[in-house]
Protein backbone atom coordinates (compact mmCIF):
# COMPACT_ATOMS: atom_id res chain seq x y z
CA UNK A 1 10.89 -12.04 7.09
CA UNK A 2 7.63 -10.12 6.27
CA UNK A 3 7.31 -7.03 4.38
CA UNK A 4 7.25 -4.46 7.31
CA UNK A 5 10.76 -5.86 8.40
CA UNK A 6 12.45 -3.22 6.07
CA UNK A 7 15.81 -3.34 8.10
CA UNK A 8 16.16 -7.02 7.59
CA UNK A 9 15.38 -6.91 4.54
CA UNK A 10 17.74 -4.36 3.64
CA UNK A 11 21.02 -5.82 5.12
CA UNK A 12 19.94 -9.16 3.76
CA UNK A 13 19.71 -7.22 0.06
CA UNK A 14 22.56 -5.72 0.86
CA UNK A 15 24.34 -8.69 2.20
CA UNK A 16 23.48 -10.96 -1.43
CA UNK A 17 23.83 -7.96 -4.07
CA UNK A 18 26.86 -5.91 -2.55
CA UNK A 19 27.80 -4.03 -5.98
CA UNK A 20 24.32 -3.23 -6.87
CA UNK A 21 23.59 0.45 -6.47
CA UNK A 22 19.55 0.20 -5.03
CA UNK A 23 18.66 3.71 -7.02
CA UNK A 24 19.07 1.93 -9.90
CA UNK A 25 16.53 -1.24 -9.57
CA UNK A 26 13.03 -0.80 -10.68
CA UNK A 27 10.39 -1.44 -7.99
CA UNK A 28 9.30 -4.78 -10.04
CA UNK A 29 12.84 -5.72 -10.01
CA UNK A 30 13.36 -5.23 -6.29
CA UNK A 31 10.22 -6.85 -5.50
CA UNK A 32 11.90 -10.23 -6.88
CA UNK A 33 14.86 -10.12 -5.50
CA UNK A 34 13.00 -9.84 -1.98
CA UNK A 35 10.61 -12.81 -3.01
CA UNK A 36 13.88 -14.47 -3.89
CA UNK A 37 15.57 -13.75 -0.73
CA UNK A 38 16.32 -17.14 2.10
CA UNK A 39 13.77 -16.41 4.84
CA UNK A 40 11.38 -14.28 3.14
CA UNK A 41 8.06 -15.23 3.88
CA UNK A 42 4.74 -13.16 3.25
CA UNK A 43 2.07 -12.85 0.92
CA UNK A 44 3.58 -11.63 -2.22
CA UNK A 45 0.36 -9.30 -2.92
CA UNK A 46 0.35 -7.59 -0.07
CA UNK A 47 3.31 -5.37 -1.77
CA UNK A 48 3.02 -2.00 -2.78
CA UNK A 49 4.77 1.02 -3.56
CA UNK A 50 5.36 2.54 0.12
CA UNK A 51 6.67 -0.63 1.32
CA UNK A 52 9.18 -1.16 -1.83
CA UNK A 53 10.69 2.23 -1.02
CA UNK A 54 11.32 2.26 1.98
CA UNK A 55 12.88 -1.55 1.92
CA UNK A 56 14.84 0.61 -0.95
CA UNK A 57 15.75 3.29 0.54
CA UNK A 58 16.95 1.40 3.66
CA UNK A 59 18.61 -1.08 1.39
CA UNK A 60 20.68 2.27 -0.03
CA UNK A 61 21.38 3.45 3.50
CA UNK A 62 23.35 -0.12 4.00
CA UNK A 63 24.95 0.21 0.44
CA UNK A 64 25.72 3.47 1.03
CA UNK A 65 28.30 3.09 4.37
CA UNK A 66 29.44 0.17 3.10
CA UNK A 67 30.95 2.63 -0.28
């Protein structure tokens, strides 16, 4: 997975940290637990803010049907 593959990276997020509301993790935080994540594979500089939001806020669309 790369960084613009927000969708996968959301349901895998979602998939390994199912109680965890995403609102509620810092963008440092979340940027770990996608560097952390099996099959993640890009150049951990080329994050930034836009990209961490919208993996967030796609990672709270997943958390949010599955509540």
């Amino acid at each position: 997975m790369k960084w613009i593959d927000v969708d996968k990276i959301a349901m895998a997020l979602a998939e390994k940290f199912p109680d965890v509301d995403p609102l509620t993790v810092r963008f440092t935080d979340l940027r770990d637990r996608i560097l952390a994540l099996d099959g993640f594979d890009d150049d951990p500089k080329t994050s930034n803010e836009p990209k961490l939001e919208a993996i967030q806020m796609a990672w709270y669309e997943e958390w949010k049907d599955a509540h």
